[in-house]
N, C-alpha and C. Protein backbone atom coordinates (compact mmCIF):
# COMPACT_ATOMS: atom_id res chain seq x y z
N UNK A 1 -36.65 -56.37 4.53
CA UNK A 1 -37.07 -55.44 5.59
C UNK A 1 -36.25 -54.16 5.48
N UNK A 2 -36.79 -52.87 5.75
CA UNK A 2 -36.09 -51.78 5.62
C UNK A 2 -36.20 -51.04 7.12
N UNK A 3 -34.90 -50.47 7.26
CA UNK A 3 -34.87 -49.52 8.76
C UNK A 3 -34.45 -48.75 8.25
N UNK A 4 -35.75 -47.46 8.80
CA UNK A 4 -34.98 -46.19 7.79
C UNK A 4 -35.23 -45.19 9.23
N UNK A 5 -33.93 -44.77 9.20
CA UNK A 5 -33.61 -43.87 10.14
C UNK A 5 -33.82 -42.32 9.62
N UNK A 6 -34.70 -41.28 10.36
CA UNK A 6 -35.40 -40.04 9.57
C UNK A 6 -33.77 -39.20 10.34
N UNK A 7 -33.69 -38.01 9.17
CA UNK A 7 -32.59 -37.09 9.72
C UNK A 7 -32.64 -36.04 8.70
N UNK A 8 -31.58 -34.69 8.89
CA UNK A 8 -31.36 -33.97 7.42
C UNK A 8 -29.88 -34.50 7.41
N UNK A 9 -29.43 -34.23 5.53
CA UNK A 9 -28.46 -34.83 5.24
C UNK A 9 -27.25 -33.69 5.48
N UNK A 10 -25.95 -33.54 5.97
CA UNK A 10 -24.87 -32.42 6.02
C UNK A 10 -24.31 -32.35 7.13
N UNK A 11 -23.03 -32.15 7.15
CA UNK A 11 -22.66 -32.22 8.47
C UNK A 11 -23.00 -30.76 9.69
N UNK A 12 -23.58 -30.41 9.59
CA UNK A 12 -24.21 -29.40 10.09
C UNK A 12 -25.46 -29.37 11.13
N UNK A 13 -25.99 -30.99 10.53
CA UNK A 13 -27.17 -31.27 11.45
C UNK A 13 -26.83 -32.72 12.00
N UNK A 14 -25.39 -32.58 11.92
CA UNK A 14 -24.96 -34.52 12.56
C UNK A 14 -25.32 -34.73 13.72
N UNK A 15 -25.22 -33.59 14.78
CA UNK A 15 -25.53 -33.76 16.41
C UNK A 15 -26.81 -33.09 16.53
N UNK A 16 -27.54 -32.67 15.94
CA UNK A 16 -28.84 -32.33 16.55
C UNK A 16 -29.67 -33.47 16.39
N UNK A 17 -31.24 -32.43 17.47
CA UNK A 17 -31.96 -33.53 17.45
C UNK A 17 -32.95 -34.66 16.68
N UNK A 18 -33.12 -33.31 15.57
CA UNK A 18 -34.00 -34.05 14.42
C UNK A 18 -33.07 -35.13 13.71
N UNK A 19 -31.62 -35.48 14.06
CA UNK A 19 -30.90 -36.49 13.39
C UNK A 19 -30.66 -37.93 14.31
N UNK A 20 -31.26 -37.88 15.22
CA UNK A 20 -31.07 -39.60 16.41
C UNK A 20 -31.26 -40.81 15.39
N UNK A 21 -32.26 -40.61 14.31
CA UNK A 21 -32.69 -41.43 13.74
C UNK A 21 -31.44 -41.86 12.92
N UNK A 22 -30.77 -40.79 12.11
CA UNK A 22 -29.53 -40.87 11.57
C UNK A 22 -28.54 -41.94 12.45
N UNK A 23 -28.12 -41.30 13.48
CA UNK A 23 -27.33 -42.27 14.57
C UNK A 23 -27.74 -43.41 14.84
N UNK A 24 -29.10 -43.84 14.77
CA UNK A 24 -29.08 -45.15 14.86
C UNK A 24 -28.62 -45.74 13.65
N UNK A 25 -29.01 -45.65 12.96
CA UNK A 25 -28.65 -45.87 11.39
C UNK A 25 -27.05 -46.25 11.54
N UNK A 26 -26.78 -45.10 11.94
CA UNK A 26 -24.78 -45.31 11.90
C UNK A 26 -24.89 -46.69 12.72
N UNK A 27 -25.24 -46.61 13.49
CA UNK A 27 -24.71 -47.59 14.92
C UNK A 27 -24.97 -48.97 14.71
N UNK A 28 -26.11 -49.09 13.29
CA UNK A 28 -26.46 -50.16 13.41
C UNK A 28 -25.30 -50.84 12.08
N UNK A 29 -24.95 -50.51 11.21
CA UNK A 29 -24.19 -49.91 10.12
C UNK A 29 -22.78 -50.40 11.11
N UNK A 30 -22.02 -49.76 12.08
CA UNK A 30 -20.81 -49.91 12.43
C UNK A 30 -20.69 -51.07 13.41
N UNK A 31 -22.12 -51.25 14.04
CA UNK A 31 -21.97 -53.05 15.07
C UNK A 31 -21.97 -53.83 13.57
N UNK A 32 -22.27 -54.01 12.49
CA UNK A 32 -22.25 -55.04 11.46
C UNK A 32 -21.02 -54.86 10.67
N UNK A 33 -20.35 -53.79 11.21
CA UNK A 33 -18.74 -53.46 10.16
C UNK A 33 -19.41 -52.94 8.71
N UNK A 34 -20.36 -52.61 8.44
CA UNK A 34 -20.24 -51.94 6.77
C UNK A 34 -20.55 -50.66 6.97
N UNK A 35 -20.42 -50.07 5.62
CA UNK A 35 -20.60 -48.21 5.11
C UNK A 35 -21.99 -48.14 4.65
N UNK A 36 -22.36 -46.87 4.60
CA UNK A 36 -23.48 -46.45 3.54
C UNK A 36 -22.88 -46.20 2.48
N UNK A 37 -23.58 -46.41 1.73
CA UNK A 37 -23.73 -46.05 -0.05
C UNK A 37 -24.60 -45.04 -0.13
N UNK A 38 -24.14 -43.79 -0.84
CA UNK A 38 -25.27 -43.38 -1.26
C UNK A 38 -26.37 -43.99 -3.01
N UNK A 39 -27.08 -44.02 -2.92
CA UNK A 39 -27.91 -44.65 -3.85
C UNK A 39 -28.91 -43.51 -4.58
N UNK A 40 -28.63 -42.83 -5.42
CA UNK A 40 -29.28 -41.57 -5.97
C UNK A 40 -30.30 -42.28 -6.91
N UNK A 41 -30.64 -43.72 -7.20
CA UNK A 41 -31.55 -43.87 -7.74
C UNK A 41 -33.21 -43.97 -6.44
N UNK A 42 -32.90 -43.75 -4.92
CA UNK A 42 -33.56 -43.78 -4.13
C UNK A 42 -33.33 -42.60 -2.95
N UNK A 43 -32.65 -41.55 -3.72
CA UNK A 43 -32.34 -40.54 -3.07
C UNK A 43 -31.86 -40.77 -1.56
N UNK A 44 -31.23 -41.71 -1.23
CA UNK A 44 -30.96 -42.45 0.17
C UNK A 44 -29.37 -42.38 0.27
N UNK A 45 -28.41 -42.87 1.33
CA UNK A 45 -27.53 -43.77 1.31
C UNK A 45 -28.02 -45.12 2.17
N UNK A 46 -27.63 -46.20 1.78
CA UNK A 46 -28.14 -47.22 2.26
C UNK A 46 -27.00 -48.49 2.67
N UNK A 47 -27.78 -49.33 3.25
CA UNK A 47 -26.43 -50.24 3.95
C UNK A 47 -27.22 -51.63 4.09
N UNK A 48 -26.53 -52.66 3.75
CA UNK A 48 -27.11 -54.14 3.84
C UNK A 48 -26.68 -54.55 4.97
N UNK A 49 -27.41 -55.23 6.15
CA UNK A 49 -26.80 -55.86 7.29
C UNK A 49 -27.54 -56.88 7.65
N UNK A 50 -27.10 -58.11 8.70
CA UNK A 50 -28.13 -59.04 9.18
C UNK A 50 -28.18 -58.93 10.36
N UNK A 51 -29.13 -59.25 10.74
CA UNK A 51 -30.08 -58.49 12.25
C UNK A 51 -30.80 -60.46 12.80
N UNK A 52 -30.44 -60.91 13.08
CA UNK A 52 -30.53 -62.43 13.87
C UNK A 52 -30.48 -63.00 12.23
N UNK A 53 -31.25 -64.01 11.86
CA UNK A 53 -31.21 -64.58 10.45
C UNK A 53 -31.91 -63.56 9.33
N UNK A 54 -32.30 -62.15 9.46
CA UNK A 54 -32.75 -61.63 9.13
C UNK A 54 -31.95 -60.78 7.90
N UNK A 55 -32.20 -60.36 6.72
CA UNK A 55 -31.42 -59.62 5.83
C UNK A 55 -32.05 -57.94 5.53
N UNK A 56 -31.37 -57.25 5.85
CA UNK A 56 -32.37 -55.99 6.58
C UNK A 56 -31.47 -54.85 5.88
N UNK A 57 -32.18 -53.52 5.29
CA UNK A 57 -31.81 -52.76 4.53
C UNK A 57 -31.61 -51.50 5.08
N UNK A 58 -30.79 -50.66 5.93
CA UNK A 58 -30.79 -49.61 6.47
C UNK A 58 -30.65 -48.20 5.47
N UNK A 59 -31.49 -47.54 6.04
CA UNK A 59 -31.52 -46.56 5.26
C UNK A 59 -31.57 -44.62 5.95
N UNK A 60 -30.57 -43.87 5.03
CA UNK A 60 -30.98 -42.90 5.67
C UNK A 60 -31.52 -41.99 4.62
N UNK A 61 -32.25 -41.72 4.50
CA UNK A 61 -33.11 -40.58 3.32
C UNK A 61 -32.08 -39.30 3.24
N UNK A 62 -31.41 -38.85 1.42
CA UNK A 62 -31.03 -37.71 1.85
C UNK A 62 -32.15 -36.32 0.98
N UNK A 63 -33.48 -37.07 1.30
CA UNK A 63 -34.36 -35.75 0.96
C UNK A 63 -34.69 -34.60 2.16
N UNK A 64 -33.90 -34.83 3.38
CA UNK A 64 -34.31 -33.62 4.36
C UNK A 64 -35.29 -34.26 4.73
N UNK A 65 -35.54 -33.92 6.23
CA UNK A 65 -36.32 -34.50 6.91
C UNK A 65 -38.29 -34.29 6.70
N UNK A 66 -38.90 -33.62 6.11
CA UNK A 66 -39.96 -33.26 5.30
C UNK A 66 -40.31 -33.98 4.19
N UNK A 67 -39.44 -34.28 3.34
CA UNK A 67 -39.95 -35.43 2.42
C UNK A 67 -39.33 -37.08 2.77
N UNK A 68 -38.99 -37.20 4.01
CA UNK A 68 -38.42 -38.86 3.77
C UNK A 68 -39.22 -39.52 3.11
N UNK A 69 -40.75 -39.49 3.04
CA UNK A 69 -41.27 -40.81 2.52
C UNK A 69 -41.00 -40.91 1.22
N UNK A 70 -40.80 -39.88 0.53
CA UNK A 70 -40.23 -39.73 -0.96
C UNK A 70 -39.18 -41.09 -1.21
N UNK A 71 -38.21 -41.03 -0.22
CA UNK A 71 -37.39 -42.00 -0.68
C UNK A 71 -37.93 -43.47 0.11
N UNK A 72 -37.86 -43.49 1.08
CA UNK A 72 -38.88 -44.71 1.82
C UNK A 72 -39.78 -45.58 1.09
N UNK A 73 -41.17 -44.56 0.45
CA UNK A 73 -41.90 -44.72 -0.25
C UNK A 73 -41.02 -45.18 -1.55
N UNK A 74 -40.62 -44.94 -2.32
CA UNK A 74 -40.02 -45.42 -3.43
C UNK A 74 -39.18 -46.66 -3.01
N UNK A 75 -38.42 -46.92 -2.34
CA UNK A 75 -37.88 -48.28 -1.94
C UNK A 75 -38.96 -49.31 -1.97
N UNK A 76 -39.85 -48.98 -0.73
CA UNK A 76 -40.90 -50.19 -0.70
C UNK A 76 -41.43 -50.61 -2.37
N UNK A 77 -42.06 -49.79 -3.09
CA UNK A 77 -42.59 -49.66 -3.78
C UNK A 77 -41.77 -50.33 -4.98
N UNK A 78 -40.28 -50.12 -5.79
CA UNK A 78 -39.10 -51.07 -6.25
C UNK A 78 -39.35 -52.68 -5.65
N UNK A 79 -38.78 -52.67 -4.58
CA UNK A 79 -38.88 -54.17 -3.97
C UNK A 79 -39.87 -54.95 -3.57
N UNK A 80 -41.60 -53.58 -3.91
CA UNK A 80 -42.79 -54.44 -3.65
C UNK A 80 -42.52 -54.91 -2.04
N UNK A 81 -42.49 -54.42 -1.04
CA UNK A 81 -42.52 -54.70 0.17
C UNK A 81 -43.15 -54.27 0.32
N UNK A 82 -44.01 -54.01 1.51
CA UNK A 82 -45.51 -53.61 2.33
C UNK A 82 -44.73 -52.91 3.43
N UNK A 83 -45.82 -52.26 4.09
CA UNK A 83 -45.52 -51.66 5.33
C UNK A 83 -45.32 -52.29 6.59
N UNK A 84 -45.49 -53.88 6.44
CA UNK A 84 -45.40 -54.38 7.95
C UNK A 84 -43.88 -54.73 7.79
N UNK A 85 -43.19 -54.37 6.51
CA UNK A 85 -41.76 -54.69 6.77
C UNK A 85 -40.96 -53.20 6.86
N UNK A 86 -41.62 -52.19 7.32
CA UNK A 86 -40.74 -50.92 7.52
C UNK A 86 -40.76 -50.68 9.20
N UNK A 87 -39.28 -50.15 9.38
CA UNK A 87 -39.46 -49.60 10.85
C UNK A 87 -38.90 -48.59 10.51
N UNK A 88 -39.16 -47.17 11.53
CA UNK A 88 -38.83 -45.85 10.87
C UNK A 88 -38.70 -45.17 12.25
N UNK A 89 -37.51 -44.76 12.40
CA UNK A 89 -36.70 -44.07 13.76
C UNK A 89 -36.63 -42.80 13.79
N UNK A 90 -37.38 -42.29 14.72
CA UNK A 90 -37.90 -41.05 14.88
C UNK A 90 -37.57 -39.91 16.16
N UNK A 91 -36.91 -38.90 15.81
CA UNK A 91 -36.73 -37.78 17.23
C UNK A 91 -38.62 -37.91 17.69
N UNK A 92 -38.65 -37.76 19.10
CA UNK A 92 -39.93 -37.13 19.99
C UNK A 92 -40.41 -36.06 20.22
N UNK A 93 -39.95 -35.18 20.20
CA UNK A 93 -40.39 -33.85 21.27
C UNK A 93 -41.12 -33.75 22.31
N UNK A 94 -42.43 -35.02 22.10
CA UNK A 94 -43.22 -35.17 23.27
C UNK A 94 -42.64 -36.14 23.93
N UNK A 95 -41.54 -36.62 24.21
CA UNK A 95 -40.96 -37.67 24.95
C UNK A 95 -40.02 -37.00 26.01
N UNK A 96 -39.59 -36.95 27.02
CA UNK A 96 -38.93 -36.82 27.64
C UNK A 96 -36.86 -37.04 26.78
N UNK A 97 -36.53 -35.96 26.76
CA UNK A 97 -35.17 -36.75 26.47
C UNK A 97 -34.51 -37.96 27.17
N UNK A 98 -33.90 -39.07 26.33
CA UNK A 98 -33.47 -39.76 26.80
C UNK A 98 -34.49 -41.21 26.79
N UNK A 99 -35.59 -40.93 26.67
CA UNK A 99 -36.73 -42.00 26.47
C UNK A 99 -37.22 -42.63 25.29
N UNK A 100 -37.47 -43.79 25.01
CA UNK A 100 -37.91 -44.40 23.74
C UNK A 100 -38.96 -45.02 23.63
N UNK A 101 -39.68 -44.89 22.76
CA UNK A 101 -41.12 -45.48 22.69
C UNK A 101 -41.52 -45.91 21.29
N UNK A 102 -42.36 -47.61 21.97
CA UNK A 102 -42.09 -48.02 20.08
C UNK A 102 -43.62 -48.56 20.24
N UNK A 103 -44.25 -48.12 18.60
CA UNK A 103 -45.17 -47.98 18.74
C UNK A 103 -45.37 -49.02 17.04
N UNK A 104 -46.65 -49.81 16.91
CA UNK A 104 -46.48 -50.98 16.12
C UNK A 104 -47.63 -50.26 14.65
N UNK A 105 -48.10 -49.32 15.41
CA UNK A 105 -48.56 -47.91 14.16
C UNK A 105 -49.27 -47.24 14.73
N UNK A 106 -49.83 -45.98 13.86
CA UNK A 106 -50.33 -44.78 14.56
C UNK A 106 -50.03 -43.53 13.55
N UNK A 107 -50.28 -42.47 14.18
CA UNK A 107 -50.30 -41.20 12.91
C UNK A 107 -48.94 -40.43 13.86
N UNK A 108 -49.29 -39.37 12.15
CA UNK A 108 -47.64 -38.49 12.68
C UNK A 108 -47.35 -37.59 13.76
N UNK A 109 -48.72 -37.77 14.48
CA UNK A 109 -48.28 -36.93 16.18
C UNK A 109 -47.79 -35.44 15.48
N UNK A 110 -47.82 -35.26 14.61
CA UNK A 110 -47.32 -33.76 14.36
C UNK A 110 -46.05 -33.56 13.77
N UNK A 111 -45.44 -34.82 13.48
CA UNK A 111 -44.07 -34.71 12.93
C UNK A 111 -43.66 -34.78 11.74
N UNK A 112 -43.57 -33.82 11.02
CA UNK A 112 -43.62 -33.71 9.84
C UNK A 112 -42.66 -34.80 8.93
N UNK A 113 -41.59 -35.27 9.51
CA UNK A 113 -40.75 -36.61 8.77
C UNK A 113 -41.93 -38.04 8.42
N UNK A 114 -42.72 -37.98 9.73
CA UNK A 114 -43.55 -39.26 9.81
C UNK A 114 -45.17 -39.06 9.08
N UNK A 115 -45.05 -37.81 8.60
CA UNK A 115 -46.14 -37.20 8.07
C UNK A 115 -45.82 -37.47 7.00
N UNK A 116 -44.73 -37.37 6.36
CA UNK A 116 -44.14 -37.85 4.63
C UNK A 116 -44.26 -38.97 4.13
N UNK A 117 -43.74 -39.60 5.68
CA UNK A 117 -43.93 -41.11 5.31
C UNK A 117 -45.01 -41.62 5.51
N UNK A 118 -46.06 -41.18 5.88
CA UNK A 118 -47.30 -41.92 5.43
C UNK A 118 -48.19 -41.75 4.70
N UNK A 119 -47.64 -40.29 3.94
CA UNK A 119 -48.38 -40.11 2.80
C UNK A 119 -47.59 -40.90 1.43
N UNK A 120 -46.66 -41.23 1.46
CA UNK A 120 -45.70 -41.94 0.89
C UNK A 120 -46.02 -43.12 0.61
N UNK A 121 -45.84 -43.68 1.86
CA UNK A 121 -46.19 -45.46 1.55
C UNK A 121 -47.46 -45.99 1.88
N UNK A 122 -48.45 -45.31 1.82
CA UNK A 122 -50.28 -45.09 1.72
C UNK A 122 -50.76 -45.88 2.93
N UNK A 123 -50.14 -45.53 4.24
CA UNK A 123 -50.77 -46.16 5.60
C UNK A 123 -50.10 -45.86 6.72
N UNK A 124 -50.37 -45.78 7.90
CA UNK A 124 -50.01 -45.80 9.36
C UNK A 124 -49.75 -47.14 9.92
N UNK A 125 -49.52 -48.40 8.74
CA UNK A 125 -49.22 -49.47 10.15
C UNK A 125 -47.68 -50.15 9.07
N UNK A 126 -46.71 -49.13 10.33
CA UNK A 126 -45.55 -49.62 10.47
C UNK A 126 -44.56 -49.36 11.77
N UNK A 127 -43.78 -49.36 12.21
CA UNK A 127 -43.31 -50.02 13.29
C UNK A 127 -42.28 -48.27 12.91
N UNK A 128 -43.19 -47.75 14.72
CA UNK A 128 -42.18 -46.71 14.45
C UNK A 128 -40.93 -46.58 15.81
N UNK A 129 -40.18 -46.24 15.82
CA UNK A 129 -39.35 -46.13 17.18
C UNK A 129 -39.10 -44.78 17.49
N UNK A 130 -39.72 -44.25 18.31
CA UNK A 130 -39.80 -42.56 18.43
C UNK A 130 -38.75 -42.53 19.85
N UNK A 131 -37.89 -41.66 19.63
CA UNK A 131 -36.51 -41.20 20.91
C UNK A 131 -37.31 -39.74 21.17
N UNK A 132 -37.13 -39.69 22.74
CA UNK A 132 -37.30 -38.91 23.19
C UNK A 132 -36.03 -37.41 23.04
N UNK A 133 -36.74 -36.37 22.53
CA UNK A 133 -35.60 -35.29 22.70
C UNK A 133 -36.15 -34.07 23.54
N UNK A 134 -37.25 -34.23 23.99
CA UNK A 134 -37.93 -33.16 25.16
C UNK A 134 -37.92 -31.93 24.07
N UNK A 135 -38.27 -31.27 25.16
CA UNK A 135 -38.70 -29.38 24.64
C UNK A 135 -38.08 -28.93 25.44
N UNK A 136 -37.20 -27.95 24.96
CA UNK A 136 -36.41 -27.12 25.65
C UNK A 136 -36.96 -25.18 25.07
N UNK A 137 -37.66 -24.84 26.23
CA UNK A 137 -37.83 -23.81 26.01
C UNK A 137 -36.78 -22.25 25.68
N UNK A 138 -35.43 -22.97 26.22
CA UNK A 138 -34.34 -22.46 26.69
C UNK A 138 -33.82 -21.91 24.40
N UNK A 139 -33.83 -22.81 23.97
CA UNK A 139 -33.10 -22.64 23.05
C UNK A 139 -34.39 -22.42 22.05
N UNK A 140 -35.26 -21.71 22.34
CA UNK A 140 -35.96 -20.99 20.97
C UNK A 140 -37.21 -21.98 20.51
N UNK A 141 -37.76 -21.14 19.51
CA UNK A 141 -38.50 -22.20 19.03
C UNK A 141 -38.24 -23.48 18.75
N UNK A 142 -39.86 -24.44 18.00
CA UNK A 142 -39.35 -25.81 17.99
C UNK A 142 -38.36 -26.08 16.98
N UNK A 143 -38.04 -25.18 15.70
CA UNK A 143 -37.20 -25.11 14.85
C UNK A 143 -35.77 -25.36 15.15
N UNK A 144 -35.65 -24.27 15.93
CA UNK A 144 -34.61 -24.00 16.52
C UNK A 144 -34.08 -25.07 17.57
N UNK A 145 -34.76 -25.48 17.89
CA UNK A 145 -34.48 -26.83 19.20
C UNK A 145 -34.18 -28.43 18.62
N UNK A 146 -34.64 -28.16 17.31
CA UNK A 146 -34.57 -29.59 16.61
C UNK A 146 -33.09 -29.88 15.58
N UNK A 147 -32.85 -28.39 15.23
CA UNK A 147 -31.73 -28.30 14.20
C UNK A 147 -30.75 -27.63 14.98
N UNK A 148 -30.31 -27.30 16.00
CA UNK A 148 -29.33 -27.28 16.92
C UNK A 148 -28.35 -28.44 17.87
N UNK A 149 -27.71 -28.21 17.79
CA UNK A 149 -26.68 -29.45 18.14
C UNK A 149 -27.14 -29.51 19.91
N UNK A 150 -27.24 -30.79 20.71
CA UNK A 150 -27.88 -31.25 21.47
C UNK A 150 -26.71 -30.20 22.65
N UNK A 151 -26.90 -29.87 23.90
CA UNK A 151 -26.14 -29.47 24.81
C UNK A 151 -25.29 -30.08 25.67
N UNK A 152 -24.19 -29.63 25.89
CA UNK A 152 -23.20 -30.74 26.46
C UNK A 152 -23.96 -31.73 27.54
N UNK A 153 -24.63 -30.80 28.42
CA UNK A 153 -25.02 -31.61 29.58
C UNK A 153 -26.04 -32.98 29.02
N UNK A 154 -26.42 -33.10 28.04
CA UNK A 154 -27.55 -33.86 27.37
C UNK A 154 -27.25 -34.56 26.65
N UNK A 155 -25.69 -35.00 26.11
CA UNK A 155 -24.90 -35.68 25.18
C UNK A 155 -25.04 -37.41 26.06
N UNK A 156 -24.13 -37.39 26.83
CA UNK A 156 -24.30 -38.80 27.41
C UNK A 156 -25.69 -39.49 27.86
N UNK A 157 -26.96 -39.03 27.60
CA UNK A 157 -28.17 -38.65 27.78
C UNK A 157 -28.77 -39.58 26.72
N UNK A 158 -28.47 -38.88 25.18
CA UNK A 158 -28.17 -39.27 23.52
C UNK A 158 -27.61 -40.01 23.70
N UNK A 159 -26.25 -40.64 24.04
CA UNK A 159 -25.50 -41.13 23.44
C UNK A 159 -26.42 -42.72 23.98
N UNK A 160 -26.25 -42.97 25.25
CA UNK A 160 -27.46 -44.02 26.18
C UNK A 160 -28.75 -44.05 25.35
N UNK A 161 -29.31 -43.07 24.55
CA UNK A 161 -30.53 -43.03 24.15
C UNK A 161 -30.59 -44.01 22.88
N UNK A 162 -29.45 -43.57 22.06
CA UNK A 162 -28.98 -43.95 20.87
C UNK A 162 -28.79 -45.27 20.88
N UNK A 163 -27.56 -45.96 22.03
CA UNK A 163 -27.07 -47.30 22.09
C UNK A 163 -28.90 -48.24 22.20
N UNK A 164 -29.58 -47.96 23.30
CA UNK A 164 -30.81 -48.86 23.35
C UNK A 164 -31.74 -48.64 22.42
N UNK A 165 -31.56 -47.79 21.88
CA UNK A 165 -32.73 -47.55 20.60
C UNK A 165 -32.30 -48.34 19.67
N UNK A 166 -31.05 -48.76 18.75
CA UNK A 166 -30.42 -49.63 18.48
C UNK A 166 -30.53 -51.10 18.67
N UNK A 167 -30.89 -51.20 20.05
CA UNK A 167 -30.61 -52.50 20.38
C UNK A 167 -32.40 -53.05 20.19
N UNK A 168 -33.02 -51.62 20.68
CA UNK A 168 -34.53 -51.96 20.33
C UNK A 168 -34.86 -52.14 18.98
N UNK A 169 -34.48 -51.69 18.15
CA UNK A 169 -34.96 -51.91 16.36
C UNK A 169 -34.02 -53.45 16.22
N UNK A 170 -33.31 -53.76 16.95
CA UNK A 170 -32.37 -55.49 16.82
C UNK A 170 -33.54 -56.12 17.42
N UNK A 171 -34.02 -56.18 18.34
CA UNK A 171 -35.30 -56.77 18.94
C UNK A 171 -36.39 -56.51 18.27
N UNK A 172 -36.86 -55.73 17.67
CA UNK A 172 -37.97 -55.98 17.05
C UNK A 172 -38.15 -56.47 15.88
N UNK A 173 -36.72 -56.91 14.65
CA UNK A 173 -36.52 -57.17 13.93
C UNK A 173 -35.62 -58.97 14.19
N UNK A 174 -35.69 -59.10 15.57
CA UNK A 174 -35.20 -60.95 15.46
C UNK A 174 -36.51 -61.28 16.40
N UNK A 175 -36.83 -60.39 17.12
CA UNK A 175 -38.18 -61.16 18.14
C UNK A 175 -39.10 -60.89 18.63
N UNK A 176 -39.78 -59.50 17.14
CA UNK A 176 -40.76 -59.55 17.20
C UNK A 176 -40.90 -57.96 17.83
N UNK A 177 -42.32 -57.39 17.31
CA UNK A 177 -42.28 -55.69 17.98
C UNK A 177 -43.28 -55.68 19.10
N UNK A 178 -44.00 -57.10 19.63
CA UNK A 178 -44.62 -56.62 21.02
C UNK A 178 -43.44 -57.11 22.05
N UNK A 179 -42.95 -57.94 21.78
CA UNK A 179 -41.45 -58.23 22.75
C UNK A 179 -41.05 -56.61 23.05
N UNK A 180 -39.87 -56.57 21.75
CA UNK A 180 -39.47 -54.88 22.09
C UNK A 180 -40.49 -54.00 22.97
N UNK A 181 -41.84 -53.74 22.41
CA UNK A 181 -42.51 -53.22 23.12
C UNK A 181 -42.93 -53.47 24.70
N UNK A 182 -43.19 -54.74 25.02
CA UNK A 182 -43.21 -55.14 26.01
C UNK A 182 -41.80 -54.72 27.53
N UNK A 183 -40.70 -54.91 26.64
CA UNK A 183 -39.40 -54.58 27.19
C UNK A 183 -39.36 -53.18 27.34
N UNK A 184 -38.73 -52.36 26.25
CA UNK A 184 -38.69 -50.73 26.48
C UNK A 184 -40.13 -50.12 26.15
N UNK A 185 -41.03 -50.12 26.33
CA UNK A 185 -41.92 -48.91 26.76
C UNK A 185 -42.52 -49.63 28.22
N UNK A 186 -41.97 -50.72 28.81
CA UNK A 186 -42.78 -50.85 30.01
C UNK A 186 -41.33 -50.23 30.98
N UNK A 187 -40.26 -50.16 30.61
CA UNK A 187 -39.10 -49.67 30.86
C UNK A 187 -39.01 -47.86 31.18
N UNK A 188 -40.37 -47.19 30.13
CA UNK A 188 -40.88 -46.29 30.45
C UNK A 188 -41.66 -45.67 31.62
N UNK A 189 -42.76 -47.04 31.66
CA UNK A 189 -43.78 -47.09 32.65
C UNK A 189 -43.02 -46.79 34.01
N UNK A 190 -42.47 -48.00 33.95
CA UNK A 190 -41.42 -47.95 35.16
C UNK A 190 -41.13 -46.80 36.04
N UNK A 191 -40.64 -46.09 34.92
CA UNK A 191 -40.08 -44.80 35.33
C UNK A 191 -41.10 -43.35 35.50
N UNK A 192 -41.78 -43.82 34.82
CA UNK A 192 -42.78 -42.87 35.69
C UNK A 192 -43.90 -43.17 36.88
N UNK A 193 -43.67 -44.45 36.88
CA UNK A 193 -44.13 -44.75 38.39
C UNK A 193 -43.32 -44.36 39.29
N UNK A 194 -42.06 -44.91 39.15
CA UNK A 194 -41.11 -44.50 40.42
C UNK A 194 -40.76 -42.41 40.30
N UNK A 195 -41.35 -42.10 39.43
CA UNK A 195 -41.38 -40.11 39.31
C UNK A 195 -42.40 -39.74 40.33
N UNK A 196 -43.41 -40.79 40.07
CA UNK A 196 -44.80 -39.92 40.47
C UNK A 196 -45.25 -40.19 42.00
């Protein structure tokens, strides 16, 4: 199974928003105690961990967030895995910051990372986990809002966003992705019942 967390590679884009996917990656990587490798035969760094009895391949693409499936796609494709064994962790824009929504397939909503990857690994049914990072009109275009480092007031926001998104790709990988689903996107619902 592969969890490939979408991001750009440099320390320059470590705290923005197009990199959550990255952070999960770390988080999942430092609850199991190991490092990434980078692996230039898959243009990735990558990390072996176990996730309930599960043996699960984390991955962060360092082709920039526009071509991940390049490397994604080439993994599956080496190890002959299919798409019902990829999950792929994704910033939102249409999500509210702070919100997570996991979806068991579907198209790239406009996001050009998830647009790579499905021209990549030749389908829409894989298990995506999309984090909410809102639209902030405040800081410029969508360019500009995605590759900018998140705002203080919105950090502990991320950081909460990050820890359960984490814990959601652990759940959907020991028990299953309508469980997860069932749990955090009705966790969503929730909350916009009690808004409205």
């Amino acid at each position: 199974m592969l969890v490939a967390g979408l991001g750009n590679p440099g320390a320059k884009y470590k705290d923005t928003p197009h990199n959550v996917g990255f952070a999960v990656g770390d988080a999942l990587a430092a609850r199991a105690g190991v490092v990434f490798r980078e692996q230039s035969a898959f243009r990735a760094w990558l990390a072996e961990v176990r996730l309930g009895d599960r043996r699960v391949t984390l991955m962060k693409p360092a082709t920039f967030m526009n071509a991940s499936g390049e490397a994604i796609g080439g993994w599956l494709r080496y190890y002959k895995e299919n798409t019902q064994d990829l999950i792929v962790v994704v910033d939102d824009a249409d999500l509210p910051i702070g919100r997570i929504r996991i979806r068991a397939r579907g198209g790239s909503g406009g996001h050009n990372g998830l647009r790579s990857v499905i021209q990549h690994v030749g389908g829409e049914d894989f298990v995506r986990v999309r984090m909410g990072i809102g639209r902030d009109a405040t800081r410029g275009d969508m360019i500009s809002h995605v590759l900018q480092p998140f705002s203080k007031e919105d950090v502990a926001v991320v950081v909460d966003m990050v820890a359960r998104a984490t814990d959601a790709v652990t759940m959907i990988v020991t028990e299953g992705t309508e469980r997860a689903m069932n749990c955090y996107n009705q966790a969503v619902a929730q909350e916009q019942e009690m808004e409205s």
